[in-house]
Each structure stands twice: as structure tokens, then as C-alpha cells.
C-alpha atoms as a PDB file:
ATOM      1  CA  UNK A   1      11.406 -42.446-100.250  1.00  0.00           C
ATOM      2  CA  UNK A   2       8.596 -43.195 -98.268  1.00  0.00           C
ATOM      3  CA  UNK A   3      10.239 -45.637 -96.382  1.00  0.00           C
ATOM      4  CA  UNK A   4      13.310 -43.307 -95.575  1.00  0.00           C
ATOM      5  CA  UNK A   5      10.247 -40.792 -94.195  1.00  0.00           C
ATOM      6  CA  UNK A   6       9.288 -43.188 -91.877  1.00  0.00           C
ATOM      7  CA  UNK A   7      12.126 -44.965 -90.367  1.00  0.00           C
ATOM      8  CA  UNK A   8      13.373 -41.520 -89.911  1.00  0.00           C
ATOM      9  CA  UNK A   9      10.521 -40.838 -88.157  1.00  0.00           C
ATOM     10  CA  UNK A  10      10.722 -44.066 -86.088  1.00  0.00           C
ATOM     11  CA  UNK A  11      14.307 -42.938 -85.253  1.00  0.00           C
ATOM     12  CA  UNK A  12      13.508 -39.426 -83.906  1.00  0.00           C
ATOM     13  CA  UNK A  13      10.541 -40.788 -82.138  1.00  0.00           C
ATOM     14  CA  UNK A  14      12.829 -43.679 -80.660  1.00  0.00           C
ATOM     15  CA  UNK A  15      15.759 -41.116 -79.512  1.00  0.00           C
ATOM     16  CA  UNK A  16      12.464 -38.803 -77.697  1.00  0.00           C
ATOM     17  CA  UNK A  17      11.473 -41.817 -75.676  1.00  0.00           C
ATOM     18  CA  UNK A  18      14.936 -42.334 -75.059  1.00  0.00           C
ATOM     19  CA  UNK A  19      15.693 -39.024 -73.760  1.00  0.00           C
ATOM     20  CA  UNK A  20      12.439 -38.956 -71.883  1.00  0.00           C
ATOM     21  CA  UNK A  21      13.668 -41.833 -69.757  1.00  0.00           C
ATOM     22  CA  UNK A  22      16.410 -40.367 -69.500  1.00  0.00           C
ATOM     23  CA  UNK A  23      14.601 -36.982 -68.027  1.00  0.00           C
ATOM     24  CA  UNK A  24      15.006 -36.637 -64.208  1.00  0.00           C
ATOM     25  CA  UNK A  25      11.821 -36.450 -62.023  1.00  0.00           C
ATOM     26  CA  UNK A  26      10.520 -32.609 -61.493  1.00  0.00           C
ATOM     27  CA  UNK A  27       9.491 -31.422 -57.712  1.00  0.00           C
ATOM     28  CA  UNK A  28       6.481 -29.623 -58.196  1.00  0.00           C
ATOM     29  CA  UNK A  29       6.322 -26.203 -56.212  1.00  0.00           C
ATOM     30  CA  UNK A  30       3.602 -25.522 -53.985  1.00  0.00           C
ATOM     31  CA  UNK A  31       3.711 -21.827 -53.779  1.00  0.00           C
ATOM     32  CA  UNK A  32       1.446 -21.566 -51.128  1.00  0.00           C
ATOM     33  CA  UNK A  33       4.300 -22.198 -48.990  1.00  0.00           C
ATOM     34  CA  UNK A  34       6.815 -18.994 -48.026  1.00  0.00           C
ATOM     35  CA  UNK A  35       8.130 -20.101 -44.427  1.00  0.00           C
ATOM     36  CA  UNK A  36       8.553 -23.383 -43.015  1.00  0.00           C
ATOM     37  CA  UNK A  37      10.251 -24.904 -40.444  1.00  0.00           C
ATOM     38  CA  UNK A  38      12.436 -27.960 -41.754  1.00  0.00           C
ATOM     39  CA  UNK A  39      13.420 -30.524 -39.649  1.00  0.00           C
ATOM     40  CA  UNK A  40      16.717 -32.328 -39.772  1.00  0.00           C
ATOM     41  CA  UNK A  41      14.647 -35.632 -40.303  1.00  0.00           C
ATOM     42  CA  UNK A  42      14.515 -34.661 -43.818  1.00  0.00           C
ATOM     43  CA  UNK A  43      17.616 -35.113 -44.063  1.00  0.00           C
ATOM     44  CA  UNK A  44      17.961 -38.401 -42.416  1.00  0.00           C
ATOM     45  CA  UNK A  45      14.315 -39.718 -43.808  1.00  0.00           C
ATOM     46  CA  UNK A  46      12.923 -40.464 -40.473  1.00  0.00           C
ATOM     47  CA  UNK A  47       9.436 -39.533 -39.726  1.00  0.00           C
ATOM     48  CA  UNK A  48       9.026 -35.960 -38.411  1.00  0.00           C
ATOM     49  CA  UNK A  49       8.915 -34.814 -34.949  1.00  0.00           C
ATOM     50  CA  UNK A  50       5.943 -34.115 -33.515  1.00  0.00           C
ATOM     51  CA  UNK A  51       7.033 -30.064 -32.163  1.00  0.00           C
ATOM     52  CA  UNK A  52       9.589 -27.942 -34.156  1.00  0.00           C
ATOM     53  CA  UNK A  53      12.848 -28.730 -32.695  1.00  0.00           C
ATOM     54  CA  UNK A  54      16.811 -29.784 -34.301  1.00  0.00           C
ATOM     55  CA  UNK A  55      18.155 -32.793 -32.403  1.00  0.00           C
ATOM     56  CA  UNK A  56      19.946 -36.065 -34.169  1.00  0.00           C
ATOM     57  CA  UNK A  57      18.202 -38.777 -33.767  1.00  0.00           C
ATOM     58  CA  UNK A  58      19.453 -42.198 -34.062  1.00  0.00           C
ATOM     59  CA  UNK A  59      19.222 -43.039 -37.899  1.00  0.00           C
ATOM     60  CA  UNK A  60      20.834 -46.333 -39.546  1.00  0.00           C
ATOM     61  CA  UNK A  61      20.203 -46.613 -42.870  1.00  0.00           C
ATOM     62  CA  UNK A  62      21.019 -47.037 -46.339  1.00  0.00           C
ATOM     63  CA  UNK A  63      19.112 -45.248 -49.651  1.00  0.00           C
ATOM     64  CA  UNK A  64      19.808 -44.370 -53.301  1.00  0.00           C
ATOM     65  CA  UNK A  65      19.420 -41.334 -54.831  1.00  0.00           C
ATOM     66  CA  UNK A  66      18.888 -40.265 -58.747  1.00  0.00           C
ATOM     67  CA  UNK A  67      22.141 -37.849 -60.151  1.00  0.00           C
ATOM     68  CA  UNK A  68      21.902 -35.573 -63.118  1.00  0.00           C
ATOM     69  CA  UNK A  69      25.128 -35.095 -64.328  1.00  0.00           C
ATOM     70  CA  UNK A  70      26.610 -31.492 -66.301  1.00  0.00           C
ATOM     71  CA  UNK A  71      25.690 -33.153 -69.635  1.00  0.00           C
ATOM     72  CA  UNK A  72      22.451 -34.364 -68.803  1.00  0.00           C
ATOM     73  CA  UNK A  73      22.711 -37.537 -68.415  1.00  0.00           C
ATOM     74  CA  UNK A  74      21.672 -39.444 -65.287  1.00  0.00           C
ATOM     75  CA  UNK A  75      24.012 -41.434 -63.030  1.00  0.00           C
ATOM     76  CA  UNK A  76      23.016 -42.426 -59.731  1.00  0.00           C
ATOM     77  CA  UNK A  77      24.721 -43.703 -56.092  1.00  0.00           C
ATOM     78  CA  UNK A  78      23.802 -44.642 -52.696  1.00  0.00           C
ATOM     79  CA  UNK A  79      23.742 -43.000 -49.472  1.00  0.00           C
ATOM     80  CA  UNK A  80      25.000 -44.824 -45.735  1.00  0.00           C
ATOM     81  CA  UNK A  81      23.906 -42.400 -42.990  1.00  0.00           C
ATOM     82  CA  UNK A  82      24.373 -43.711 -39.287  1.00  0.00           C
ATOM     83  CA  UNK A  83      24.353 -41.874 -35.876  1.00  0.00           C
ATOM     84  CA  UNK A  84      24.954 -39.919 -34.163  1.00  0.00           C
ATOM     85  CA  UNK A  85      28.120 -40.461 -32.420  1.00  0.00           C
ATOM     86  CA  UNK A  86      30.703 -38.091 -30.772  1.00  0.00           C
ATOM     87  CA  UNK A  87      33.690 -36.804 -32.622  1.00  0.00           C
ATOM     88  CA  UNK A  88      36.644 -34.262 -31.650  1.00  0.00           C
ATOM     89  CA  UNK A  89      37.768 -32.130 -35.164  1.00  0.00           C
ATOM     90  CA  UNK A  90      39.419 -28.602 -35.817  1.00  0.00           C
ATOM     91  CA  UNK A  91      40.697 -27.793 -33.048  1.00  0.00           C
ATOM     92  CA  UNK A  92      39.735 -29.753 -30.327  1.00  0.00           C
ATOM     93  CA  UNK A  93      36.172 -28.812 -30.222  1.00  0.00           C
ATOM     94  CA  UNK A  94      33.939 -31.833 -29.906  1.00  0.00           C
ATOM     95  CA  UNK A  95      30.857 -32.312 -32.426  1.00  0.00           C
ATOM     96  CA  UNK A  96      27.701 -34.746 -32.056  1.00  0.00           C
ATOM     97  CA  UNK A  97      28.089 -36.137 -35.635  1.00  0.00           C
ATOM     98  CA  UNK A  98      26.357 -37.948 -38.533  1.00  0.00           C
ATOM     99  CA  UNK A  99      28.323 -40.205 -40.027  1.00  0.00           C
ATOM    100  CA  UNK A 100      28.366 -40.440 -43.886  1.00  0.00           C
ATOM    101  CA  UNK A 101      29.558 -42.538 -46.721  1.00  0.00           C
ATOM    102  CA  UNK A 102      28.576 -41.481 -50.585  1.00  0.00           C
ATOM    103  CA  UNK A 103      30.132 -42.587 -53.513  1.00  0.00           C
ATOM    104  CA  UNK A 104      33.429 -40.566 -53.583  1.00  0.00           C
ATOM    105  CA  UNK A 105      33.845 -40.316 -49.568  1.00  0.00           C
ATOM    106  CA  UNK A 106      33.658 -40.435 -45.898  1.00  0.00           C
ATOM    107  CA  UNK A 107      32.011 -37.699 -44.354  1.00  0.00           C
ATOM    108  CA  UNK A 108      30.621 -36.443 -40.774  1.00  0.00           C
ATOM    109  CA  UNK A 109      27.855 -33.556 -40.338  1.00  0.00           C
ATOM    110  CA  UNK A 110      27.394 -31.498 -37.425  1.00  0.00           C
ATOM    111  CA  UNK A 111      25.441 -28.323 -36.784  1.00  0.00           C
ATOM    112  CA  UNK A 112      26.564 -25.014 -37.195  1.00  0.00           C
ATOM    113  CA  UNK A 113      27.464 -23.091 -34.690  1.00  0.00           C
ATOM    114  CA  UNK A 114      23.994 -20.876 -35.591  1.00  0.00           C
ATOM    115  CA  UNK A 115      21.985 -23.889 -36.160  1.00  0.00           C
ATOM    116  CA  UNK A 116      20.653 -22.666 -39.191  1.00  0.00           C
ATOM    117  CA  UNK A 117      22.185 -25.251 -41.014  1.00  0.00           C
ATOM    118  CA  UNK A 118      24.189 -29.026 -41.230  1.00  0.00           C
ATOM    119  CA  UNK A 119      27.360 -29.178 -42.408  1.00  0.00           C
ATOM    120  CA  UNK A 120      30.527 -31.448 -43.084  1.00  0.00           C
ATOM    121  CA  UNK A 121      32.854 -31.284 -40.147  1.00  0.00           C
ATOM    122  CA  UNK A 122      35.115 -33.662 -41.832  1.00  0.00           C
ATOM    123  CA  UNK A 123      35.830 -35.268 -45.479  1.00  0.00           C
ATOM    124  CA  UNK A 124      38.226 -37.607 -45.977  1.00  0.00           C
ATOM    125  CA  UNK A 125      39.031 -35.729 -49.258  1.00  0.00           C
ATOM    126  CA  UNK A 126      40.492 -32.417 -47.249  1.00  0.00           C
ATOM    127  CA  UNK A 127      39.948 -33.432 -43.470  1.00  0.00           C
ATOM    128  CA  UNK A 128      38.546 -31.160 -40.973  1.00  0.00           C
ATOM    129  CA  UNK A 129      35.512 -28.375 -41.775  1.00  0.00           C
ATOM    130  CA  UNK A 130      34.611 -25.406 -40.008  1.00  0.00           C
ATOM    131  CA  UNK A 131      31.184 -23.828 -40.403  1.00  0.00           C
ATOM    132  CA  UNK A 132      29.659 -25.250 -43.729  1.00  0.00           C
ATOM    133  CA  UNK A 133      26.599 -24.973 -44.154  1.00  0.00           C
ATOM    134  CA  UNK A 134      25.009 -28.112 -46.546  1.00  0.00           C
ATOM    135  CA  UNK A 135      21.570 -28.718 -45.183  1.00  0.00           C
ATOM    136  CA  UNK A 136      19.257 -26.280 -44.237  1.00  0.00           C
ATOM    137  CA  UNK A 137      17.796 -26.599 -41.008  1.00  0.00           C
ATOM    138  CA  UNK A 138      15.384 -24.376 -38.919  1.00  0.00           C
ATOM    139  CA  UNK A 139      12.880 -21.510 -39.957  1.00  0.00           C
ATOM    140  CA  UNK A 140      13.586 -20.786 -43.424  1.00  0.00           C
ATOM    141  CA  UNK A 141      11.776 -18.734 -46.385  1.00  0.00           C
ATOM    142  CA  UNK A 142      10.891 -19.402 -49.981  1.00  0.00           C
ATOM    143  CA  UNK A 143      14.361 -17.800 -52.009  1.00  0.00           C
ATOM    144  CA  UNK A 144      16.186 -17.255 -48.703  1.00  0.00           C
ATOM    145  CA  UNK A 145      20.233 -17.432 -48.989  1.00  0.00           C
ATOM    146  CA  UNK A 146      22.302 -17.944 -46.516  1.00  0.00           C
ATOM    147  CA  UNK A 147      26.096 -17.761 -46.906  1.00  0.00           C
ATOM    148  CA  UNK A 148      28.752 -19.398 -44.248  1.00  0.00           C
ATOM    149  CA  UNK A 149      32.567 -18.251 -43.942  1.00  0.00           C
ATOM    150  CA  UNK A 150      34.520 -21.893 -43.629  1.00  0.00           C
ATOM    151  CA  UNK A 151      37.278 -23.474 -43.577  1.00  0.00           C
ATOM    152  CA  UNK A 152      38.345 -26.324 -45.235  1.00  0.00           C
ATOM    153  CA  UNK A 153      41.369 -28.826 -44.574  1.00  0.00           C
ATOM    154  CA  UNK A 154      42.358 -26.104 -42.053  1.00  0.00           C
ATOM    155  CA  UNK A 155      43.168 -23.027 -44.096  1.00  0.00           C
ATOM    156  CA  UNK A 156      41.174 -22.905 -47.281  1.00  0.00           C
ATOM    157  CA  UNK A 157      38.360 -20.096 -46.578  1.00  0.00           C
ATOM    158  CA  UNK A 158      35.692 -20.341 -48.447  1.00  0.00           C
ATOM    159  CA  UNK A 159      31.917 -19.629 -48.420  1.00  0.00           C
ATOM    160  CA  UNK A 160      29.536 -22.087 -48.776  1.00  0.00           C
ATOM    161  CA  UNK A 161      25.865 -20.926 -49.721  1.00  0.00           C
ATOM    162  CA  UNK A 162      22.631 -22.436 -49.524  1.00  0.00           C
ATOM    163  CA  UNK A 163      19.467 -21.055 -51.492  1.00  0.00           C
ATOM    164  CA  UNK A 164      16.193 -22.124 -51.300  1.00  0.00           C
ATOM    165  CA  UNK A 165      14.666 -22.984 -55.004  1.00  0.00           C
ATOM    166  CA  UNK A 166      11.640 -25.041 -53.592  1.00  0.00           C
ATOM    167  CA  UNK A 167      10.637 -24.367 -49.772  1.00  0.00           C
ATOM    168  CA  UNK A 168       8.297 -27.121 -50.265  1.00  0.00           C
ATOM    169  CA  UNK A 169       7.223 -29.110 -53.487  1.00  0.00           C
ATOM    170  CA  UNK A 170       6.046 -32.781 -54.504  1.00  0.00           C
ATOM    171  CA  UNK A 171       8.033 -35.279 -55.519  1.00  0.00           C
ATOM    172  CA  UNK A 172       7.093 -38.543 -56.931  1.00  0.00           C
ATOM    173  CA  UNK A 173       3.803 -38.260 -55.134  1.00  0.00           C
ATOM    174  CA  UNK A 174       5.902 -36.879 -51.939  1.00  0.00           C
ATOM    175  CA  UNK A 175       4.152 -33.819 -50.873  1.00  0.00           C
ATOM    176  CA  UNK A 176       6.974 -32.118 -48.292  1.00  0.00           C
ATOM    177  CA  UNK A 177      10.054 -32.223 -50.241  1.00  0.00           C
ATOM    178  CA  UNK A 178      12.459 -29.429 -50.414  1.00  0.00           C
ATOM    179  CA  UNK A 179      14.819 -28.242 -53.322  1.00  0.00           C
ATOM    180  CA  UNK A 180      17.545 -25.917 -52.954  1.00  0.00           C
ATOM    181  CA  UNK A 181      20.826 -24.677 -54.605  1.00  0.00           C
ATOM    182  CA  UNK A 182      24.664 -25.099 -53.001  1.00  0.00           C
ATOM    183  CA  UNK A 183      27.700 -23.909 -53.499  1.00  0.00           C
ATOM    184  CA  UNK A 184      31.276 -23.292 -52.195  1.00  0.00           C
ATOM    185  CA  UNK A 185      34.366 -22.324 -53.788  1.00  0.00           C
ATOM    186  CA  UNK A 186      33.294 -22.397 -57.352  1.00  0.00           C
ATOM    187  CA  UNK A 187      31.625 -25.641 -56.607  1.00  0.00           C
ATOM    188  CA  UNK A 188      27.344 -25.949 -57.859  1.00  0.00           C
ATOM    189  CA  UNK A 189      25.351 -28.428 -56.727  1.00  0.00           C
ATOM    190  CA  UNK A 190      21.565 -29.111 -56.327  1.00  0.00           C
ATOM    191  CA  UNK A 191      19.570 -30.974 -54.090  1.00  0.00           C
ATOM    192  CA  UNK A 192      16.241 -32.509 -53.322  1.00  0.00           C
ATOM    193  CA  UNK A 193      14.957 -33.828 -50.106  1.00  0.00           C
ATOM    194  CA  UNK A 194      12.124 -35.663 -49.853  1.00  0.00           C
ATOM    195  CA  UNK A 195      10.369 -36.964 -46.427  1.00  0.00           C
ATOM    196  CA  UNK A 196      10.695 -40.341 -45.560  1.00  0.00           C
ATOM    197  CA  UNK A 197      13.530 -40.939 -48.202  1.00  0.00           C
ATOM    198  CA  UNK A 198      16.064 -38.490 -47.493  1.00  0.00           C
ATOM    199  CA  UNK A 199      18.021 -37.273 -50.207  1.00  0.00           C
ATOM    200  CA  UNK A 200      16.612 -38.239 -53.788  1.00  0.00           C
ATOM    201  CA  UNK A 201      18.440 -36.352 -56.390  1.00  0.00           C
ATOM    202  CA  UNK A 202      21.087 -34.519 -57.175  1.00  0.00           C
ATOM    203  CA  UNK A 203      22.211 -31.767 -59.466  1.00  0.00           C
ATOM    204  CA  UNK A 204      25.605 -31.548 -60.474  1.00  0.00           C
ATOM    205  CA  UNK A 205      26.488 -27.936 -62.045  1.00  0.00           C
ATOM    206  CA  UNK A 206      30.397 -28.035 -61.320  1.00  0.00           C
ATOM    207  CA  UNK A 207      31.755 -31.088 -59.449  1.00  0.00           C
ATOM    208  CA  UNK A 208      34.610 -31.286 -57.115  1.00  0.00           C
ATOM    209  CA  UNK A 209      34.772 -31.900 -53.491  1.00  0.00           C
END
């Protein structure tokens, strides 16, 4: 009996450290933080600029980033980011572009048209975007939302949404790193940002495109 006690013991202790490892790293909030200014290099991991201001600057590089899936579990993927480069989409308008490759596609990000925000102007999944917002950019506050009427593969409308969860928050010794929720057409996702590395993890509520 004794020795039932403790190898069951052993087993639930075994399965804790297992899930444990399993457990995603946490962004710790600094609260002290209600407005900030957040420059597109945290989205491409270069270093920051030196004054407040949203250009693209030339960024070719290659990172991995940490997913937690609906069930818990944690995948993972890679990131190719490279530009910027010109591009003509929807319409005929012409974008100054990001080009992107994740695990499931192709994409290109462009500002937009507001600037409060980086979005995909095309996905090889549905083609051409208009006005998604997926990145905040600019002066934004701690729990802000912003929402974005677009239009996906030319005709879906939808709105995409970005809300700020962490304005600014630590991760793995990053101080700087920013957390926030998306979503678009019944579509949840989370994010985390961290400088220097670009994206680093990712939420998935409700997959899709």
C-alpha cells in the first residue's frame, strides 16, 4: 500500500513538472505605464529609433516564436520578415510593404490609412486586404481598442480589432514588450512583442486565417 502511495505520488508530481514545462512564459505588467508610443521596430525587432516616428526600415531577418494552442499545449513556428519593398494591391493603390512568411502563409503589411496600426494588405490564403489593423502602431493607451472596417479577398467586410492587454510588460528579462488581443471575423488571437526579438508568442483562441 505504501508503495502504491508513493509511486502515485511520483506520478502526479512527474505529470506537474510536465505541465510546468509545458506552461508558456508570462509578460509581467508594469502598470506604471498608461500611454506609450510604440514603434513599428517592435514589430520588426530592430533597435528603436531615437525620436517617435513610423517609417519601415530595412529589416532581413528570420526568428521563432513560442504558440499556445486552444488546448494548451504549446507548438511553435518561425517568422521571415524582409523589406520593405513596393507593391500595387486592391485596387491599384500602391503600398510600401513588409514582406512576410509564417507557417501557414505569405503575407505583406502596410500601414493603415490612419497610421494607427499595420496590417495585411495581402495573404495568399484570400488575396488582397483593405484596412486591417494587426499591429499597433503610434500613441496608444493601457486597455485602448481600436476597431478597423476591412475587406478581405475583395468583398468579405469584416472588422478587425486590436486591444491592448499589456501596454508595456517584461518578458523573459525583456523590459518593453507589449501584449495585446486580436480579432476579426470570429477569429481570436493573442500576441506578444518583445524588443529586439519581434514577435515571441502567440495565443491562439479560435484559429483560421
Amino acid at each position: 500500500m505504501e508503495w502504491s502511495r508513493n509511486a502515485a505520488a511520483a506520478a502526479v508530481a512527474f505529470l506537474a513538472a510536465a505541465a510546468a514545462a509545458q506552461q508558456a512564459p508570462v509578460c509581467e505588467q508594469d502598470a506604471s505605464v498608461t500611454e506609450r508610443f510604440i514603434p513599428v521596430e517592435l514589430l520588426t525587432g530592430l533597435p528603436a529609433p531615437e525620436k517617435p516616428e513610423l517609417v519601415f526600415a530595412p529589416v532581413r531577418r528570420s526568428y521563432p516564436f513560442v504558440n499556445v494552442l486552444p488546448d494548451g499545449r504549446l507548438g511553435g513556428g518561425e517568422v521571415t520578415l524582409e523589406g520593405p519593398v513596393r507593391w500595387t494591391g486592391e485596387g491599384g493603390k500602391d503600398y510600401e510593404v513588409y514582406e512576410r512568411k509564417v507557417p501557414r502563409a505569405h503575407e505583406r503589411f502596410a500601414f493603415t490609412p490612419d497610421r494607427t496600426a499595420i496590417g495585411r494588405v495581402y495573404d495568399e490564403r484570400f488575396g488582397n486586404a483593405v484596412n486591417e489593423g494587426k499591429f499597433p502602431v503610434g500613441l496608444w493607451q493601457q486597455g485602448q481598442k481600436r476597431s478597423y472596417a476591412t475587406v478581405y479577398g475583395g468583398s468579405r467586410r469584416a472588422v478587425s480589432s486590436i486591444t491592448i492587454e499589456k501596454l508595456s510588460c517584461t518578458y523573459e528579462g525583456v523590459a518593453g514588450a507589449l501584449q495585446y488581443r486580436w480579432t476579426s471575423n470570429g477569429l481570436d488571437y493573442g500576441y506578444i512583442y518583445a524588443p529586439g526579438r519581434g514577435v515571441v508568442q502567440v495565443m491562439t483562441y479560435r484559429s483560421g486565417r
